[in-house]
Protein backbone atom coordinates (compact mmCIF):
# COMPACT_ATOMS: atom_id res chain seq x y z
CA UNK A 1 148.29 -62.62 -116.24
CA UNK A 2 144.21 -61.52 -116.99
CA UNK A 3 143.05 -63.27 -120.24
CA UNK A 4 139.44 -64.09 -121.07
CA UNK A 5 138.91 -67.42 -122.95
CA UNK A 6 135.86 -67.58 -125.04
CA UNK A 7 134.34 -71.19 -126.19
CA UNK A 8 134.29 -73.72 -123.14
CA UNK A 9 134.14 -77.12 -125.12
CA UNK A 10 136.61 -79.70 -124.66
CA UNK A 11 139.49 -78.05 -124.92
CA UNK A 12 138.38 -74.57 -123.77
CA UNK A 13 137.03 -75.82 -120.32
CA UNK A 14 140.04 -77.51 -119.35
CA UNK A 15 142.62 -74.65 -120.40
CA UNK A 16 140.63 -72.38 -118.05
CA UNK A 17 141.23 -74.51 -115.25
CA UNK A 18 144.91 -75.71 -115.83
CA UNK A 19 145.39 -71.56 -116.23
CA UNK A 20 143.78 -70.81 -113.17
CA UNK A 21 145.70 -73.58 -111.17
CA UNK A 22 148.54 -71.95 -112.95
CA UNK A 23 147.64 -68.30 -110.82
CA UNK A 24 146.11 -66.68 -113.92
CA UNK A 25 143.26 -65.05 -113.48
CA UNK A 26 140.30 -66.14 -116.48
CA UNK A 27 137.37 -64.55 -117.43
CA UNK A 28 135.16 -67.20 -119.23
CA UNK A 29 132.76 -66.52 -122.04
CA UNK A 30 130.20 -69.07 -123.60
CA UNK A 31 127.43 -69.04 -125.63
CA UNK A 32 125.70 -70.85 -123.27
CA UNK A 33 125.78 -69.68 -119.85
CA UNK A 34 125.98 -73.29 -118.28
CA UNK A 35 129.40 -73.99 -118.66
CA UNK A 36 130.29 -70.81 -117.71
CA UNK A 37 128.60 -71.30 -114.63
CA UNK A 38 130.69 -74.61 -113.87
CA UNK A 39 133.60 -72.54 -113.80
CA UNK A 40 132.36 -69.83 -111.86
CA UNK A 41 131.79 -72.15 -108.89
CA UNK A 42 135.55 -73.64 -109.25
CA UNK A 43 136.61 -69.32 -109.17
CA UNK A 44 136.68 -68.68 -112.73
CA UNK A 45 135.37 -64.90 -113.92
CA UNK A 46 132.40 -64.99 -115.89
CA UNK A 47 131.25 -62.72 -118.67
CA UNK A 48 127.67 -63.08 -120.80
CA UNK A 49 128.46 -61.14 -123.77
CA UNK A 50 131.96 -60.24 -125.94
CA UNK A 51 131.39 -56.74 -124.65
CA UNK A 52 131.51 -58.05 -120.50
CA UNK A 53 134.46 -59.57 -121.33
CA UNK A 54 136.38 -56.99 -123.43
CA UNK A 55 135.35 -54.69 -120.25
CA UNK A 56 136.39 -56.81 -117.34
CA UNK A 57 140.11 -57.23 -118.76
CA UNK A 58 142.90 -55.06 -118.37
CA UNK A 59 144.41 -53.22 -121.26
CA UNK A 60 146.72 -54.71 -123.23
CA UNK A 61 143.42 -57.36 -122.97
CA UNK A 62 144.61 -60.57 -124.14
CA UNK A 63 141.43 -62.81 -125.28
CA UNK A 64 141.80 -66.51 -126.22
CA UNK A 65 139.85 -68.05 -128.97
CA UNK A 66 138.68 -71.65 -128.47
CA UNK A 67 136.31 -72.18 -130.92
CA UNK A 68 135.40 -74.50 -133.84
CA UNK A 69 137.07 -73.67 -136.84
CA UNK A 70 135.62 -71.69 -139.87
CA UNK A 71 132.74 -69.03 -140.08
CA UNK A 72 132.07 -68.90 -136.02
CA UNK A 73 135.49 -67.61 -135.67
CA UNK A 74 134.98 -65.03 -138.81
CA UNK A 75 131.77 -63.65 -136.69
CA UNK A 76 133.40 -63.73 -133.31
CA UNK A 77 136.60 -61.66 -134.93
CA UNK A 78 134.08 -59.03 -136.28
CA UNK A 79 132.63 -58.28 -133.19
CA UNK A 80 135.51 -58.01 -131.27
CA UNK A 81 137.44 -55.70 -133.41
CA UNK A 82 134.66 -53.17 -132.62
CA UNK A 83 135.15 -53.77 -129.16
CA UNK A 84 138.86 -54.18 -128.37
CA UNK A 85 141.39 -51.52 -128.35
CA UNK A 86 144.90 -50.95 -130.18
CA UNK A 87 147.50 -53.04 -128.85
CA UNK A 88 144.93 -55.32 -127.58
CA UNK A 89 145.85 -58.96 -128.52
CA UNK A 90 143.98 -61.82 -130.26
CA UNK A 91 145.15 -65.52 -129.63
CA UNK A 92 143.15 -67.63 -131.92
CA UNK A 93 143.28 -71.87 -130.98
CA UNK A 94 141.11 -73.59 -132.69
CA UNK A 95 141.89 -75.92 -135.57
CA UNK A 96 142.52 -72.96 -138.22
CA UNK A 97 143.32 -73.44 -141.74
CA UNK A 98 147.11 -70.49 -141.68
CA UNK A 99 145.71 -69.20 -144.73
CA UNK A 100 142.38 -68.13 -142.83
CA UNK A 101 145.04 -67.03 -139.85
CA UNK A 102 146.68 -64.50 -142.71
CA UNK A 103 143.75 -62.69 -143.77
CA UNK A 104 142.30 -62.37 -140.23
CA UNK A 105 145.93 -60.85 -138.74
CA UNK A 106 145.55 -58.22 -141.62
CA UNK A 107 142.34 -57.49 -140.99
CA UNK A 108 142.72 -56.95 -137.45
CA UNK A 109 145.57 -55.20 -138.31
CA UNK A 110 144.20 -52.06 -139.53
CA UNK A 111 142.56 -51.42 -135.98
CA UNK A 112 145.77 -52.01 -134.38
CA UNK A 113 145.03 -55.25 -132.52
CA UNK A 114 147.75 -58.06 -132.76
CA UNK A 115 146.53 -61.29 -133.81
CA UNK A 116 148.76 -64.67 -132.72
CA UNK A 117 147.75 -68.27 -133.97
CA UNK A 118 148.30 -70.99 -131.77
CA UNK A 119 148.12 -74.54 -133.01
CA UNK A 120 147.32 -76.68 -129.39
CA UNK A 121 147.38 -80.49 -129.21
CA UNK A 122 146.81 -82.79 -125.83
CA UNK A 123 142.97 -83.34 -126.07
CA UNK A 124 141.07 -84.22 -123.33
CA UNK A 125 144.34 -84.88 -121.61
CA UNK A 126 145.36 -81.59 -121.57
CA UNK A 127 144.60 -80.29 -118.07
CA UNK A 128 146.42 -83.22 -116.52
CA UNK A 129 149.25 -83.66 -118.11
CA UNK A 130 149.74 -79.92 -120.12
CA UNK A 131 149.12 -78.86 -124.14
CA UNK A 132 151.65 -79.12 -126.65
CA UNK A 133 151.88 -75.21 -128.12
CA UNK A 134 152.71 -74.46 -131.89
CA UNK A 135 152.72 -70.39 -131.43
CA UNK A 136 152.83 -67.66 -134.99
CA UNK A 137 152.75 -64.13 -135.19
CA UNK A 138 154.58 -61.58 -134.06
CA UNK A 139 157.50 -62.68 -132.10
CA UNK A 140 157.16 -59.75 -129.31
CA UNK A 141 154.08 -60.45 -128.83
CA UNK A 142 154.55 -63.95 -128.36
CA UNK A 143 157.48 -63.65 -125.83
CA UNK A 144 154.81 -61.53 -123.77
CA UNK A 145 152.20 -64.48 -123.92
CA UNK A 146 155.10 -67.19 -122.66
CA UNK A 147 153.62 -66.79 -118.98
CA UNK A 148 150.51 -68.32 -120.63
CA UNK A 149 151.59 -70.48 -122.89
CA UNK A 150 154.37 -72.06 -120.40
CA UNK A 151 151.60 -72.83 -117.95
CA UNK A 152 149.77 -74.66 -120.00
CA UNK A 153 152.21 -76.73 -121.75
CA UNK A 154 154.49 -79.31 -120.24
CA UNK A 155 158.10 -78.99 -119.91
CA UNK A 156 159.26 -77.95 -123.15
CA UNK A 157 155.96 -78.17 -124.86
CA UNK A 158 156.05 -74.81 -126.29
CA UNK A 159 157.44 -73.63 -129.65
CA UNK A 160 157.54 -69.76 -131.14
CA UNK A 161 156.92 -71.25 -134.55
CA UNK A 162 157.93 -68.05 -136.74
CA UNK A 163 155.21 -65.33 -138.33
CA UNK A 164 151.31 -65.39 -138.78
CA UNK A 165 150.19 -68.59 -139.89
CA UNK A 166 153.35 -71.06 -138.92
CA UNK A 167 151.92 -72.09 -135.77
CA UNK A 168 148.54 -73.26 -137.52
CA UNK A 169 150.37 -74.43 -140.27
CA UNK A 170 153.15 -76.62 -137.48
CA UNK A 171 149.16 -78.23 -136.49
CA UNK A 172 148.04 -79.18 -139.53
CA UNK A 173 150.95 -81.28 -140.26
CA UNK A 174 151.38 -82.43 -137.00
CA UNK A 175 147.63 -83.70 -137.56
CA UNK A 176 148.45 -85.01 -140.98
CA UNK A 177 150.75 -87.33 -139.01
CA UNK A 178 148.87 -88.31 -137.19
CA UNK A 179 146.38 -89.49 -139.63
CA UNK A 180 148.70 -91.81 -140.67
CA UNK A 181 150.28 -93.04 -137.20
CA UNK A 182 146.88 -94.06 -136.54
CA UNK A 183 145.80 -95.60 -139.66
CA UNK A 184 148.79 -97.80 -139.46
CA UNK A 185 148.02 -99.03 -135.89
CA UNK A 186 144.08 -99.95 -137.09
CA UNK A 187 145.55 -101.71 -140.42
CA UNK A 188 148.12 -103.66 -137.59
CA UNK A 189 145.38 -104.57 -135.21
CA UNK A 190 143.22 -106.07 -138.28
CA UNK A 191 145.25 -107.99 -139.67
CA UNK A 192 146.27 -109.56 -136.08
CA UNK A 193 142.01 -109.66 -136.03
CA UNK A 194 142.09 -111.77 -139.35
CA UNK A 195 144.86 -114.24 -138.48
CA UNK A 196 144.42 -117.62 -137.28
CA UNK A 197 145.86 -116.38 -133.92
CA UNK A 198 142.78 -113.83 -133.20
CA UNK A 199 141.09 -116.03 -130.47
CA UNK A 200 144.22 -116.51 -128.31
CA UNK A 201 145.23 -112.79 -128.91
CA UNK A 202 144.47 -110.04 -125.70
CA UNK A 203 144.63 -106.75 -127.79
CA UNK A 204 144.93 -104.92 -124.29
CA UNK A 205 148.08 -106.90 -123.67
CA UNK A 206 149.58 -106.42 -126.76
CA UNK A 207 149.41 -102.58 -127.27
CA UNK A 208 150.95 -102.76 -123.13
CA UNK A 209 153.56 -105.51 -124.81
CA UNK A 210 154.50 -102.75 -127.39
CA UNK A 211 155.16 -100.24 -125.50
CA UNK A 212 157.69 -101.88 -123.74
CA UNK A 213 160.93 -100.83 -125.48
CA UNK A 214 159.41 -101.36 -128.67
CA UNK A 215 160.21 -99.21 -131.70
CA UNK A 216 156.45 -98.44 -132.19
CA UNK A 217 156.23 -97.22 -128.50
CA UNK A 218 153.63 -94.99 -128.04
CA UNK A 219 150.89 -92.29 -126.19
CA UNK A 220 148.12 -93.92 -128.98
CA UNK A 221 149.35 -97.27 -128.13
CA UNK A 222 148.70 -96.66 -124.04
CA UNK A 223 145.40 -95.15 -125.43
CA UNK A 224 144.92 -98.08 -127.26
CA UNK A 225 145.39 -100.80 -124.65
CA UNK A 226 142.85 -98.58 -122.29
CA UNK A 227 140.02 -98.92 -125.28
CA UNK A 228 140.79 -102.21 -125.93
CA UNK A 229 140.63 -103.24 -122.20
CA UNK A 230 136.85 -101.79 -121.52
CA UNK A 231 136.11 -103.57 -125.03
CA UNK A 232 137.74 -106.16 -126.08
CA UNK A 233 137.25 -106.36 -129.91
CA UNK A 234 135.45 -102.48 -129.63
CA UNK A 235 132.26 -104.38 -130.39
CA UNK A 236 130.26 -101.74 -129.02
CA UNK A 237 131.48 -99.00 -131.03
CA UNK A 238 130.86 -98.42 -135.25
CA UNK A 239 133.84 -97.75 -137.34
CA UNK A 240 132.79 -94.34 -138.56
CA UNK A 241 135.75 -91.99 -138.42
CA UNK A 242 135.15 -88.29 -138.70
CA UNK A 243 137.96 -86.18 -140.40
CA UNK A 244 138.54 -82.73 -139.08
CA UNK A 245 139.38 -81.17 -142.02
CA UNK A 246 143.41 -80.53 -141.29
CA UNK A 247 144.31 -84.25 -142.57
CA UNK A 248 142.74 -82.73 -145.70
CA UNK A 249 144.84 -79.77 -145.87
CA UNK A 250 147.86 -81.44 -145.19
CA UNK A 251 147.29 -83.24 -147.95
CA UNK A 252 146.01 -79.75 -150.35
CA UNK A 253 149.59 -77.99 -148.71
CA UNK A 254 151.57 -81.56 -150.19
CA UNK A 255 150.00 -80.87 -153.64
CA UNK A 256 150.61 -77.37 -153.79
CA UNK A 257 154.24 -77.53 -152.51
CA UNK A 258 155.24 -81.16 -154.77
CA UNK A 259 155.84 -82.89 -151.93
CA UNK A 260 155.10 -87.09 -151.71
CA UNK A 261 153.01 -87.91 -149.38
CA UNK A 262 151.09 -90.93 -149.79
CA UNK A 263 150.57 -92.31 -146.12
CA UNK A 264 148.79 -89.15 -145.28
CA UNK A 265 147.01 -88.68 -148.25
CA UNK A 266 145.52 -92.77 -148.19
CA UNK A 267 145.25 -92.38 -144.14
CA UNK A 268 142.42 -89.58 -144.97
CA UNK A 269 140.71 -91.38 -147.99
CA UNK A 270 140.26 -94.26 -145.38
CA UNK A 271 138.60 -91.80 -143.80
CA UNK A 272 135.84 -91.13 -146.09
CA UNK A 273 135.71 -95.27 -146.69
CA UNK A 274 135.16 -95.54 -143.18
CA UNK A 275 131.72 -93.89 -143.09
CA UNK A 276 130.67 -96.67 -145.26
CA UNK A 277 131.40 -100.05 -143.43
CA UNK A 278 132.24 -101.10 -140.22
CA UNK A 279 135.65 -102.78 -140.45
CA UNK A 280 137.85 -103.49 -137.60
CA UNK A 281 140.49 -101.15 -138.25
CA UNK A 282 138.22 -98.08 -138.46
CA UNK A 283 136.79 -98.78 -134.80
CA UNK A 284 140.71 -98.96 -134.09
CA UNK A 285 140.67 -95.10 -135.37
CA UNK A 286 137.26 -94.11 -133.56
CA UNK A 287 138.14 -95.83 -130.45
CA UNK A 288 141.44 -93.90 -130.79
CA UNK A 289 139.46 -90.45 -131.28
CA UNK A 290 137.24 -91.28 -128.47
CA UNK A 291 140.35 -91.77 -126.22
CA UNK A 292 142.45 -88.65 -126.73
CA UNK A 293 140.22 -86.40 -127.43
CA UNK A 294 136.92 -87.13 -126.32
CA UNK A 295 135.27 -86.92 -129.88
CA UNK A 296 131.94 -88.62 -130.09
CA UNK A 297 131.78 -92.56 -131.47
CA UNK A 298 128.29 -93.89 -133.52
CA UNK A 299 127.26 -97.45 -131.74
CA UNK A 300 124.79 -99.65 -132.68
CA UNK A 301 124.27 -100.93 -128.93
């Protein structure tokens, strides 16, 4: 299939290429030209404005969102519903609140344009090894994207969710838990760090020990052994863990709905505590961030 994919960060960049090695053909669009660029030397398409792109692709055009979540994506939606045609689909990835995913379908459904959300997860990872894909919308128009969506997930790593908003909404709980998943491994790793058997302890060895038929077997844990084996107690990284803002509406959707659920809910307010210390456990949780999906870590070295 033709699909234009516009934000190149790092998740963007890498979807273009695992779609092109997958025989689509990708038109790239970036606010700044230099990453667009990269791709044009490995045969990517390049556009320089929403308009190029809109007018190199094929009707039904199929353009793919990649962009931080929020206003950005408001302004980007404006501008191409002036541009694109009826029938002309939407595929928004970021990290979208469903709500916002909702009110933007609507919208874009008075011109006629179809609008599908599409929760992805697999980081920096993704190119290698494929994206996990949460899919909402309209379930037509999702069974015509499968060509795309199969190529970049792995084997059975794509999921038709159910109507606008579900696939987002699949995300943000799947982030929620994994808030928690990783709290729990930093709050295991410091109180190994505060026993009297810290000194004869290799952290590297024991997140490869646990994932040896053990119960808390793990892709964090493997991620975990790798940080822990370039630094050793993560000495060289701060414990300031960012939040990016779908822990915190897990935890709003949990209110709303009644629903208990207190590992999440602390797992984020450890968050916020995080940005004002340095303790062991919280450089567990950057180091983890850092490792899957290549989000920035404050040192002090």
């Amino acid at each position: 299939m033709q699909l234009g994919i516009i934000g190149l960060g790092r998740m963007g960049m890498n979807m273009a290429r695992r779609l092109m090695g997958g025989g689509h053909q990708v038109i790239a669009y970036n606010r700044t030209p230099d990453k667009t660029e990269t791709l044009v030397t490995e045969g990517v398409s390049a556009a320089y404005s929403l308009a190029e792109i809109v007018e190199k692709l094929p009707p039904p055009r199929v353009v793919w969102l990649m962009l931080p979540a929020g206003d950005v994506v408001d302004n980007h939606l404006e501008q191409l519903s002036d541009l694109l045609s009826p029938d002309d689909i939407v595929i928004e990835g970021g990290n979208t609140y469903y709500k916002d995913d909702i009110r933007r379908a609507a919208r874009l459904a008075e011109k006629s344009i179809r609008y599908v959300d599409a929760g992805v997860s697999g980081g920096i990872w993704g190119l290698k090894v494929g994206y996990c894909l949460m899919a909402g919308g309209d379930k037509e128009t999702c069974k015509y994207l499968e060509p795309i969506f199969t190529t970049l997930a792995p084997p059975e790593g794509y999921l038709y969710c159910g109507p606008t908003g579900s696939g987002h909404f699949v995300k943000m709980v799947h982030n929620g838990i994994e808030y928690g998943m990783m709290e729990a491994y930093g709050e295991g790793f410091a109180i190994l760090e505060a026993s009297p058997y810290a000194k004869d302890l290799d952290y590297a060895k024991v997140s490869h020990l646990w994932n040896q038929g053990s119960v808390i077997r793990s892709w964090l844990l493997e991620l975990l052994e790798d940080a822990f084996a370039r630094d050793e107690k993560l000495d060289r990284i701060r414990g300031y863990v960012d939040d990016s803002g779908e822990g915190r509406w897990t935890v709003q959707q949990a209110i709303e709905n009644g629903v208990a659920a207190p590992v999440i809910a602390l797992s984020l307010f450890k968050r916020f505590q995080s940005r004002d210390n340095n303790a062991f456990e919280d450089r567990v949780l950057a180091a983890l961030r850092r490792e899957f999906g290549g989000h920035a870590v404050k040192t002090d070295k």
